[in-house]
C-alpha atoms as a PDB file:
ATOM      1  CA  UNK A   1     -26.186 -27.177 -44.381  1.00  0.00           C
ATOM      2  CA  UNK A   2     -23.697 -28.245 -41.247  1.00  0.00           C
ATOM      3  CA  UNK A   3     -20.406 -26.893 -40.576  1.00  0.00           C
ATOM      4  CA  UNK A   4     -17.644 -28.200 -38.793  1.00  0.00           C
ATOM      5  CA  UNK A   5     -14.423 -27.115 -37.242  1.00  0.00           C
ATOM      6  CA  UNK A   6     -11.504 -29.211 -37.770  1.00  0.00           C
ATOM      7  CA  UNK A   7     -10.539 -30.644 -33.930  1.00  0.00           C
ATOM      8  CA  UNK A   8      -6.334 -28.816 -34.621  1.00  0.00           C
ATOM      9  CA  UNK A   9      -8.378 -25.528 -35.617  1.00  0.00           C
ATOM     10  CA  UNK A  10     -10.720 -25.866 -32.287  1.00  0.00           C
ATOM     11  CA  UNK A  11      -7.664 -26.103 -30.618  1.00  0.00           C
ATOM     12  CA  UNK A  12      -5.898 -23.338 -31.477  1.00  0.00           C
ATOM     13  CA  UNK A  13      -9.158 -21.445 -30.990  1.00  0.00           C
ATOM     14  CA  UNK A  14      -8.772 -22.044 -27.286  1.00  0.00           C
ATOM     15  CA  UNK A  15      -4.926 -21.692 -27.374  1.00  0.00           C
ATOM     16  CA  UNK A  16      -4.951 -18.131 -29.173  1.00  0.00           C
ATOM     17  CA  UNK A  17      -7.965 -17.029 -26.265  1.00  0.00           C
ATOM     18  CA  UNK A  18      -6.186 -18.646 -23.510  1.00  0.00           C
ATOM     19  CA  UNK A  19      -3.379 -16.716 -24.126  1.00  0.00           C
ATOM     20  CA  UNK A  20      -4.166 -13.373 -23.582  1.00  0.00           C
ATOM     21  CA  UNK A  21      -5.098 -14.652 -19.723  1.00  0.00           C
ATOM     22  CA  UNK A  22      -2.861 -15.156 -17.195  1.00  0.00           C
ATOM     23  CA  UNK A  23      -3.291 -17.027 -14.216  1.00  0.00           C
ATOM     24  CA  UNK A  24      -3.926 -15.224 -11.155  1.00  0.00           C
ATOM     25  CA  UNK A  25      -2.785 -15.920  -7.099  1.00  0.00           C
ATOM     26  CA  UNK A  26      -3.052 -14.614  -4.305  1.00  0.00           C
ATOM     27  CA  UNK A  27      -0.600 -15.380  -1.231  1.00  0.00           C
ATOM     28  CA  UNK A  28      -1.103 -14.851   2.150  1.00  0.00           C
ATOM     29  CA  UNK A  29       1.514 -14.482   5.124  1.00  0.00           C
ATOM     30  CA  UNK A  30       1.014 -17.921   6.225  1.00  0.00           C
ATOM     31  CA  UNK A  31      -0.648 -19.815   2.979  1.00  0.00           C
ATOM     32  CA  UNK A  32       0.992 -21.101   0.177  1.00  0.00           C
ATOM     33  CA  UNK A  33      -0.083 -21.176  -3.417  1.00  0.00           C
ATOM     34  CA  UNK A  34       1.657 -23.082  -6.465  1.00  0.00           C
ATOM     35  CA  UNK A  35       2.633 -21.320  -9.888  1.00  0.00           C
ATOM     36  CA  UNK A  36       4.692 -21.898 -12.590  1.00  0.00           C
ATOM     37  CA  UNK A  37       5.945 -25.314 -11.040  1.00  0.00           C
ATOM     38  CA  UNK A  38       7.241 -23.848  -7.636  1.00  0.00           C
ATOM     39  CA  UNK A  39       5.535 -23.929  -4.444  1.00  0.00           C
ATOM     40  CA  UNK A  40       5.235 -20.626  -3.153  1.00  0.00           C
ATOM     41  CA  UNK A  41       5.626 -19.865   0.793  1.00  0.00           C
ATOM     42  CA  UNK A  42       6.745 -17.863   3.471  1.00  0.00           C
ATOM     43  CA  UNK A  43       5.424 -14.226   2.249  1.00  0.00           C
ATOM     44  CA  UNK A  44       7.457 -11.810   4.123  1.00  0.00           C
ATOM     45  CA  UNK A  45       8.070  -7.777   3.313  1.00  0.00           C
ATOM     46  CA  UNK A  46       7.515  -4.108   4.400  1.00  0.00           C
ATOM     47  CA  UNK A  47       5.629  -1.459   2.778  1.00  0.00           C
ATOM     48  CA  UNK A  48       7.156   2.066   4.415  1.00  0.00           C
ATOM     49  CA  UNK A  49       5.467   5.001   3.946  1.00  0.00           C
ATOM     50  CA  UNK A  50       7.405   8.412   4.711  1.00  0.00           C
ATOM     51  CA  UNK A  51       5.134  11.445   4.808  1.00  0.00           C
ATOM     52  CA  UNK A  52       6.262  14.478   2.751  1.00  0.00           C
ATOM     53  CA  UNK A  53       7.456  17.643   3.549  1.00  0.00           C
ATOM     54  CA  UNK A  54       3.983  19.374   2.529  1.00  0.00           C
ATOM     55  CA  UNK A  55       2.214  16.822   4.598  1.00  0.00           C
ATOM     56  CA  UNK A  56       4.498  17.334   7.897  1.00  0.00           C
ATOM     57  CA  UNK A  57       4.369  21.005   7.525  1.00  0.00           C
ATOM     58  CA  UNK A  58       0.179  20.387   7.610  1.00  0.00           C
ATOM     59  CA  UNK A  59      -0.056  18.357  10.427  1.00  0.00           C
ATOM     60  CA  UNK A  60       2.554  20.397  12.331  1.00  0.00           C
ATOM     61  CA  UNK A  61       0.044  23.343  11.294  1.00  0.00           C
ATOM     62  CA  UNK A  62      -2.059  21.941  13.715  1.00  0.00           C
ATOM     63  CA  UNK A  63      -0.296  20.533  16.247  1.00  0.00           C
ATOM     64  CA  UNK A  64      -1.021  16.825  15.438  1.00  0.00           C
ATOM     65  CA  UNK A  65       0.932  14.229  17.086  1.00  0.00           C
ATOM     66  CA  UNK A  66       1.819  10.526  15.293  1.00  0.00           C
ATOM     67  CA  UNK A  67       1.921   6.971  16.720  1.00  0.00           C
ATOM     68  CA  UNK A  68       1.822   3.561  15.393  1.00  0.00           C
ATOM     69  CA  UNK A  69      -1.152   1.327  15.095  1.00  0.00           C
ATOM     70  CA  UNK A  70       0.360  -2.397  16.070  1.00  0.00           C
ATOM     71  CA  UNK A  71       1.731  -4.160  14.265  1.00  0.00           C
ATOM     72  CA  UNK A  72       3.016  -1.269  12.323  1.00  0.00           C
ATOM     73  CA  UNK A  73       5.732   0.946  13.812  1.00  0.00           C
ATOM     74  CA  UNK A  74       6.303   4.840  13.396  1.00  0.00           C
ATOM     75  CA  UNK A  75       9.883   6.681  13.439  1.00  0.00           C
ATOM     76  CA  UNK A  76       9.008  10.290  13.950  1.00  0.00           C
ATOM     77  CA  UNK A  77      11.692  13.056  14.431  1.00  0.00           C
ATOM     78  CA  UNK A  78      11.522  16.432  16.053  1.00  0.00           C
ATOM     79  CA  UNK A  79      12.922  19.698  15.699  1.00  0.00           C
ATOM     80  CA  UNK A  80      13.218  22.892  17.810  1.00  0.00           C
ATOM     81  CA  UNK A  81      12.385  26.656  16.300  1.00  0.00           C
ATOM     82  CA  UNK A  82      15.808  27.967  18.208  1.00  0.00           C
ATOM     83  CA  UNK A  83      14.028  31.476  19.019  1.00  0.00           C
ATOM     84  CA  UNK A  84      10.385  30.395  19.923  1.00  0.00           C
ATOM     85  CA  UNK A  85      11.570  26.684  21.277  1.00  0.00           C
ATOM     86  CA  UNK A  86       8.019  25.318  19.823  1.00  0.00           C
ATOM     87  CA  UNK A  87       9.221  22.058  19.427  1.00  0.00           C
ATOM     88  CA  UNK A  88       7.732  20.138  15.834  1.00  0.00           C
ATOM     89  CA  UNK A  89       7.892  17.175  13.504  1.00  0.00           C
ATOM     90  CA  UNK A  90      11.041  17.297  11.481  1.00  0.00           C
ATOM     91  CA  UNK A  91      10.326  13.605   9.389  1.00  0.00           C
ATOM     92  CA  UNK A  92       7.761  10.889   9.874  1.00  0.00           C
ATOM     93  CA  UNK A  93       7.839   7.317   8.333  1.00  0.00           C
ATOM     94  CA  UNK A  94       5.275   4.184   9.400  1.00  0.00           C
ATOM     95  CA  UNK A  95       6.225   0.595   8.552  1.00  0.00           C
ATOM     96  CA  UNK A  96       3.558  -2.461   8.129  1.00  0.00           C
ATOM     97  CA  UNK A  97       4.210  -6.059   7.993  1.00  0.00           C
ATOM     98  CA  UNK A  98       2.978  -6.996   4.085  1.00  0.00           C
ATOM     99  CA  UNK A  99       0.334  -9.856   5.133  1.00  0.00           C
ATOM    100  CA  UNK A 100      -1.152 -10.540   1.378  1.00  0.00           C
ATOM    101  CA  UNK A 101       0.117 -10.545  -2.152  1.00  0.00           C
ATOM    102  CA  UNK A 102      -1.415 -11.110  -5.299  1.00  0.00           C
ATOM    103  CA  UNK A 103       0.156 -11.758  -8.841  1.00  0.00           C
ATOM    104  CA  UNK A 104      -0.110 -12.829 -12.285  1.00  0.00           C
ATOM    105  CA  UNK A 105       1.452 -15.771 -13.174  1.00  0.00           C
ATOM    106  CA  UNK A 106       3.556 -14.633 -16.715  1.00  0.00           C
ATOM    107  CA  UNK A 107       6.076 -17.559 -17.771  1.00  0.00           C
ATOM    108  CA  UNK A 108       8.333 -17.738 -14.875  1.00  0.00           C
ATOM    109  CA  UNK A 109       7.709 -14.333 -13.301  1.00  0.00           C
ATOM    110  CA  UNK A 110       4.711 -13.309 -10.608  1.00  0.00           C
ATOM    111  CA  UNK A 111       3.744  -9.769 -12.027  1.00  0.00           C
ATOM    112  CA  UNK A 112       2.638  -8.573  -8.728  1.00  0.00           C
ATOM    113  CA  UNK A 113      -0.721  -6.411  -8.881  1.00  0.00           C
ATOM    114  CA  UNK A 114      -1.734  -6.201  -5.294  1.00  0.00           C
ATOM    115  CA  UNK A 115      -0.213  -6.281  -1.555  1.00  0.00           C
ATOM    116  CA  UNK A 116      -1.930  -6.044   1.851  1.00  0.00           C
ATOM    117  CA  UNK A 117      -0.490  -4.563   4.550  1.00  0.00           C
ATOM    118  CA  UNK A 118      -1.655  -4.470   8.745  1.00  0.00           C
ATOM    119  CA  UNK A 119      -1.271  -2.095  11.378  1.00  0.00           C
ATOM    120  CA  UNK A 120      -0.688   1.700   9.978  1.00  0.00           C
ATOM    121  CA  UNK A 121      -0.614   5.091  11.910  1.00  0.00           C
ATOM    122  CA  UNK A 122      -2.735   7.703  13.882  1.00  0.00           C
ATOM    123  CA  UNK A 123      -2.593  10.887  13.512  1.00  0.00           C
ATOM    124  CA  UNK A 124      -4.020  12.836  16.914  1.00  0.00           C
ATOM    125  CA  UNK A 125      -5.175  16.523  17.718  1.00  0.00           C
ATOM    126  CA  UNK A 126      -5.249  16.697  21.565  1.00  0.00           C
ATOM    127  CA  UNK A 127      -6.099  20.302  21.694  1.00  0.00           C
ATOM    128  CA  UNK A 128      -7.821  23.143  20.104  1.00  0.00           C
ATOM    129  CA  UNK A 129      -5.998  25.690  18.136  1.00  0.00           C
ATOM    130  CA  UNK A 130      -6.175  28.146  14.604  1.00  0.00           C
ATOM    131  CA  UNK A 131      -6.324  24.735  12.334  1.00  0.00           C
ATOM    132  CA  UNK A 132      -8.243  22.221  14.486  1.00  0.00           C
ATOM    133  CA  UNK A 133     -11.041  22.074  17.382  1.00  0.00           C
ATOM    134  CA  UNK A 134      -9.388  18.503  18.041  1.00  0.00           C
ATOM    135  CA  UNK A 135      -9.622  15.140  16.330  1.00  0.00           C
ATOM    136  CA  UNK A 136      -8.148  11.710  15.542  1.00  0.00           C
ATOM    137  CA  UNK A 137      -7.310   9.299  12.430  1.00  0.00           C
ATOM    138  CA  UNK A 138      -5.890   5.863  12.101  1.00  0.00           C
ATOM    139  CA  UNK A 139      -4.980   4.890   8.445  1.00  0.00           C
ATOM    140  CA  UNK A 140      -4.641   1.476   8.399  1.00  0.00           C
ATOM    141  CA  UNK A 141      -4.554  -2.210   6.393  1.00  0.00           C
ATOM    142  CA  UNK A 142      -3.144  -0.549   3.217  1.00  0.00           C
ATOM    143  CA  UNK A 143      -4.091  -2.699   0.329  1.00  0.00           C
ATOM    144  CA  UNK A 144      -1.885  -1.484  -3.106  1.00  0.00           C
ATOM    145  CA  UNK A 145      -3.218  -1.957  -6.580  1.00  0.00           C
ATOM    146  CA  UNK A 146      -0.234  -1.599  -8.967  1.00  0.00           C
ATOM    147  CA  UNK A 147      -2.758  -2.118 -11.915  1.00  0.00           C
ATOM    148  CA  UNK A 148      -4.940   0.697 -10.928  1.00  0.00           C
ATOM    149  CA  UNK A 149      -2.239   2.776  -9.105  1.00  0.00           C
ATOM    150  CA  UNK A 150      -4.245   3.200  -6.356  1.00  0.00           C
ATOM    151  CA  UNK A 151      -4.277   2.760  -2.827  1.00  0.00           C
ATOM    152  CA  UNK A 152      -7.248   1.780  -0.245  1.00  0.00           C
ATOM    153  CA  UNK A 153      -7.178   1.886   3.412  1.00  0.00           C
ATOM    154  CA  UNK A 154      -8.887   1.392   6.497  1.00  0.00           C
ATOM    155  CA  UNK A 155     -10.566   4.933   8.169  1.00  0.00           C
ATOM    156  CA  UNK A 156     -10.978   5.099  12.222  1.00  0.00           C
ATOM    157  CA  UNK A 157     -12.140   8.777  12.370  1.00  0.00           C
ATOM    158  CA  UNK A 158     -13.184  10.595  15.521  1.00  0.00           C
ATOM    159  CA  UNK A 159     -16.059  13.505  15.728  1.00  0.00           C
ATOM    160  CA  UNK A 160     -18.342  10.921  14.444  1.00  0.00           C
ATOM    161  CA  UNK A 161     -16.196   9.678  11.782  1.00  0.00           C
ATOM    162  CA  UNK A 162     -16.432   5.790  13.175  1.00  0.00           C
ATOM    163  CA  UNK A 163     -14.878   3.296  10.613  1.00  0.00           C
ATOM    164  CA  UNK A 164     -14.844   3.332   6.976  1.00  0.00           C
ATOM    165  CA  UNK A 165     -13.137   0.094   5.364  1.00  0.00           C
ATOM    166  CA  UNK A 166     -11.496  -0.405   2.306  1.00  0.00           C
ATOM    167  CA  UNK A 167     -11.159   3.611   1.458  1.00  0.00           C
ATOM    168  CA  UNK A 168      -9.738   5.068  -1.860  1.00  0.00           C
ATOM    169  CA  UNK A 169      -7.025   6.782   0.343  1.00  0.00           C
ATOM    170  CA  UNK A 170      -4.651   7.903  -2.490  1.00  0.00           C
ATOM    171  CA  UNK A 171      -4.152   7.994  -6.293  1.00  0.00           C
ATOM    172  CA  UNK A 172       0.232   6.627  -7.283  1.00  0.00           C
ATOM    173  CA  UNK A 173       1.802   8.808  -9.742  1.00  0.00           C
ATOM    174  CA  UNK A 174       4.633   6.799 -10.418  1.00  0.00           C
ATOM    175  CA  UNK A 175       5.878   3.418  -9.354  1.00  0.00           C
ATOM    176  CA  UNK A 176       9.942   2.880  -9.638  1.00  0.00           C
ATOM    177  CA  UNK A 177      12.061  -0.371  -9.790  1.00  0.00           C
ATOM    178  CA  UNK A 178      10.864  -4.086 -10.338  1.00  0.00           C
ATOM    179  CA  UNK A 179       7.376  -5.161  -9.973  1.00  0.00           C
ATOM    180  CA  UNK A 180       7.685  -9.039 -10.794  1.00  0.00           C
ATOM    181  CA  UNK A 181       9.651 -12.046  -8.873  1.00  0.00           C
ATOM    182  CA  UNK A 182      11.723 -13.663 -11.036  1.00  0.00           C
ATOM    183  CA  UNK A 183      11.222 -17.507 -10.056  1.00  0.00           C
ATOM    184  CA  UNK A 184      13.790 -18.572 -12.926  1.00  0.00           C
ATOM    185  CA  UNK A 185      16.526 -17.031  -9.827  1.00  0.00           C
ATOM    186  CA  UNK A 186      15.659 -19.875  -7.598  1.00  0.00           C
ATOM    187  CA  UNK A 187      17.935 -22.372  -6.869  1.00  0.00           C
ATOM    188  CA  UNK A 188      16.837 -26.137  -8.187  1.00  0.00           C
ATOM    189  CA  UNK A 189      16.530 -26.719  -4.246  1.00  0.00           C
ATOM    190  CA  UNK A 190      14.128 -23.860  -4.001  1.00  0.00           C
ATOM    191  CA  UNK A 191      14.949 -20.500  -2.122  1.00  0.00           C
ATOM    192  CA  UNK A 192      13.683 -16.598  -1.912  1.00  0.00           C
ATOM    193  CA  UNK A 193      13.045 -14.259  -4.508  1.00  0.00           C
ATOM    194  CA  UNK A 194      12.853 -10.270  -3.668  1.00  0.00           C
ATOM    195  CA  UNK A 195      11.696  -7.114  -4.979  1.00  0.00           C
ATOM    196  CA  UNK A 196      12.038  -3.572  -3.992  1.00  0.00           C
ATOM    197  CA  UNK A 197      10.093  -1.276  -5.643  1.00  0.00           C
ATOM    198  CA  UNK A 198       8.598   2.925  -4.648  1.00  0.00           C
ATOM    199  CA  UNK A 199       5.026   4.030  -5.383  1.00  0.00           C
ATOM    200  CA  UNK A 200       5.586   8.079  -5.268  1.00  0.00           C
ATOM    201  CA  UNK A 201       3.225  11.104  -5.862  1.00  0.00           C
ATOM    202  CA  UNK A 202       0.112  10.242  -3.628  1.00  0.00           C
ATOM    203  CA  UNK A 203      -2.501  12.311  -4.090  1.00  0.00           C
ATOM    204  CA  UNK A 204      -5.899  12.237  -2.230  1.00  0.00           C
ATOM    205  CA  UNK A 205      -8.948  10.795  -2.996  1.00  0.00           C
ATOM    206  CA  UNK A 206     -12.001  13.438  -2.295  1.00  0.00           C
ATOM    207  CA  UNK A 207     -13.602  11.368  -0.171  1.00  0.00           C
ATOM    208  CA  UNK A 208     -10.968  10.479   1.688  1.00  0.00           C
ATOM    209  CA  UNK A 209     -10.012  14.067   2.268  1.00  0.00           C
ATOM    210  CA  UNK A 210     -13.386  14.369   3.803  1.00  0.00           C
ATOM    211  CA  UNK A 211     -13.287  12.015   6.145  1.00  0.00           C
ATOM    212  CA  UNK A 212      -9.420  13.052   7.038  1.00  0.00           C
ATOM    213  CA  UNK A 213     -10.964  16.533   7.919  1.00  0.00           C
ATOM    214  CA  UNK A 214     -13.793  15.977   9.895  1.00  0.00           C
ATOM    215  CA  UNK A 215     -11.805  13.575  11.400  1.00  0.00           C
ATOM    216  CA  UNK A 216      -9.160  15.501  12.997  1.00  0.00           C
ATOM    217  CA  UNK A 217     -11.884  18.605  13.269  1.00  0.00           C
ATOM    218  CA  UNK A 218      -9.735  20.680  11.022  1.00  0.00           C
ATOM    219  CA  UNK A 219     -11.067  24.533  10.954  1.00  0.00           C
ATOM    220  CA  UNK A 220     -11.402  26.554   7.842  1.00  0.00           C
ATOM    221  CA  UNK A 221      -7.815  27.285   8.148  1.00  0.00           C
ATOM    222  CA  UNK A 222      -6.691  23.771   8.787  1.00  0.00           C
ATOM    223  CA  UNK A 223      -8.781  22.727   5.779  1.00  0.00           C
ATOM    224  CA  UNK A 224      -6.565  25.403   3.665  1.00  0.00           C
ATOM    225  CA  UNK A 225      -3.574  23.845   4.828  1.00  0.00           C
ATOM    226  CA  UNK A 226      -4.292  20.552   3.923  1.00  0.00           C
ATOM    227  CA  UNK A 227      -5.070  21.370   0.291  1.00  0.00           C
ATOM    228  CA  UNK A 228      -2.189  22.765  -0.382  1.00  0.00           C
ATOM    229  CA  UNK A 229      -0.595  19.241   0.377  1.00  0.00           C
ATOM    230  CA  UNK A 230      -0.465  17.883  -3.574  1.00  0.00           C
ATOM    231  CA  UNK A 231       1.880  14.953  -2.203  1.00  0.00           C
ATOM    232  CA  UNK A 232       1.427  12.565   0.491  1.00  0.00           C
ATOM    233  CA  UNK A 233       4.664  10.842   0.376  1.00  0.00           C
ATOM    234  CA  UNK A 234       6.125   7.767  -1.231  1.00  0.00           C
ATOM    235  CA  UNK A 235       6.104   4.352  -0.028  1.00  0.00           C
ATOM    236  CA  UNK A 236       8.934   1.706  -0.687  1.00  0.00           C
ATOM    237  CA  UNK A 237       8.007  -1.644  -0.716  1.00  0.00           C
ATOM    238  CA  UNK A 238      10.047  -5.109  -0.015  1.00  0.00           C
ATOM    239  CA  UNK A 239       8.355  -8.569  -0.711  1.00  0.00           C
ATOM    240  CA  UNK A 240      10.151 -11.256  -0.219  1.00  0.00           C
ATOM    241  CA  UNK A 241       8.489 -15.349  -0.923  1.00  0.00           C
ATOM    242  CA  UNK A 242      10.287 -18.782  -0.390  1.00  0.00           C
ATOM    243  CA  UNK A 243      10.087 -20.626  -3.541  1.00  0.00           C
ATOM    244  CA  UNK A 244      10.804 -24.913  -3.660  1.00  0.00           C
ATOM    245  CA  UNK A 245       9.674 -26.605  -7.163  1.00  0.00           C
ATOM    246  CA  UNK A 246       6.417 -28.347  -6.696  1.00  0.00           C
ATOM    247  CA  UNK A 247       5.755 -31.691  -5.935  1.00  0.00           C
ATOM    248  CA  UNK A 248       4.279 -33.649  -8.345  1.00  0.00           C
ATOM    249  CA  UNK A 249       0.650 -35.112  -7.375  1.00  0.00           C
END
């Protein structure tokens, strides 16, 4: 015996599965990509990451020093202990030019579920003392999955260390503010759509912690310090893209 599926009841087969799917993109800094009738452009933003209080009080531990990795940019304060005059970081941030973004395309809004940054920080021990025998790390090319909550990075350790891409750097506890560009904001002549959103709470991968250490030759004390950092920092995020309605082929 032979069966047959009415052609309106095949079709709302592939409707009902389709549905539960949405489109993907990915846009880079100086690509375009088309969704949901606009052509999408001119990918712009800053991710900012400002190291915690824990974290500074770790690295000051050890006398570690912090400088930007181009085309990222650090602002680092100091303070003085008025009776000793030992001179140490007060706050530390480091900015990086967003350079990718990817999204799913829901109605008229990109969900976004992944950025790309370049550039990023090092962190440098010049000399020995109770937490380090000496060292150096650049974190850098930050790539943010908002799905997973997780964030991977570039690893440029020294003792050794050499260059480990793509590293589970951190775990996101929380993520505050919008996540999706609203396209239905554009103008009918096109124009840009922003967001503004913080990923807080980052906590260290194992791994990564590893490499960190050997990296910048902490010693057993040094080690203990950095353990007792539960909180990386947060990082705020702007993306910005040009949106014009799409030409029709």
């Amino acid at each position: 015996m032979k069966f047959a599926m009415k052609p309106l009841m095949v079709a709302a087969a592939f409707v009902a599965a389709g549905s539960t799917h949405a489109t993907s993109i990915t846009l880079p800094a100086n690509g375009t990509a088309v969704a949901a009738g606009y052509t999408l452009s001119e990918l712009s933003g800053t991710d900012t990451l400002t190291f915690s209080s824990a974290l500074i009080g770790a690295l000051n531990a050890g006398k570690v020093q912090i400088a930007g990795v181009d085309p990222a940019t650090t602002a680092v304060t100091y303070k003085t202990n008025a009776a000793t005059k030992v001179v140490s970081i007060s706050t530390a941030s480091a900015a990086a030019p967003v350079t990718s973004l990817t999204a799913d395309v829901v109605g008229t809004g990109l969900a976004v579920t992944g950025a790309g940054t370049v550039g990023g920080s090092l962190q440098s021990a010049t000399s020995a003392n109770i937490a380090t025998t000496g060292g150096s790390l650049k974190i850098v090319n930050l790539s943010v999955d908002l799905l997973a909550k997780k964030v991977y990075a570039d690893l440029i350790g020294g003792n050794g260390v050499g260059t480990h891409n793509n590293v589970w750097l951190w775990d996101i506890t929380t993520i505050t503010g919008p996540t999706t560009l609203d396209l239905s904001l554009v103008p009918a002549g096109g124009g840009v759509v922003s967001i503004t959103n913080t990923r807080s709470g980052l906590t260290i991968n194992q791994a990564a912690f590893d490499l960190f250490a050997t990296s910048m030759g902490l010693t057993a004390n040094g080690i203990t310090s950095l353990k007792t950092v539960t909180d990386f920092g947060t990082i705020v995020s702007t993306i910005s893209v040009k949106a014009a309605p799409a030409v029709p082929e």
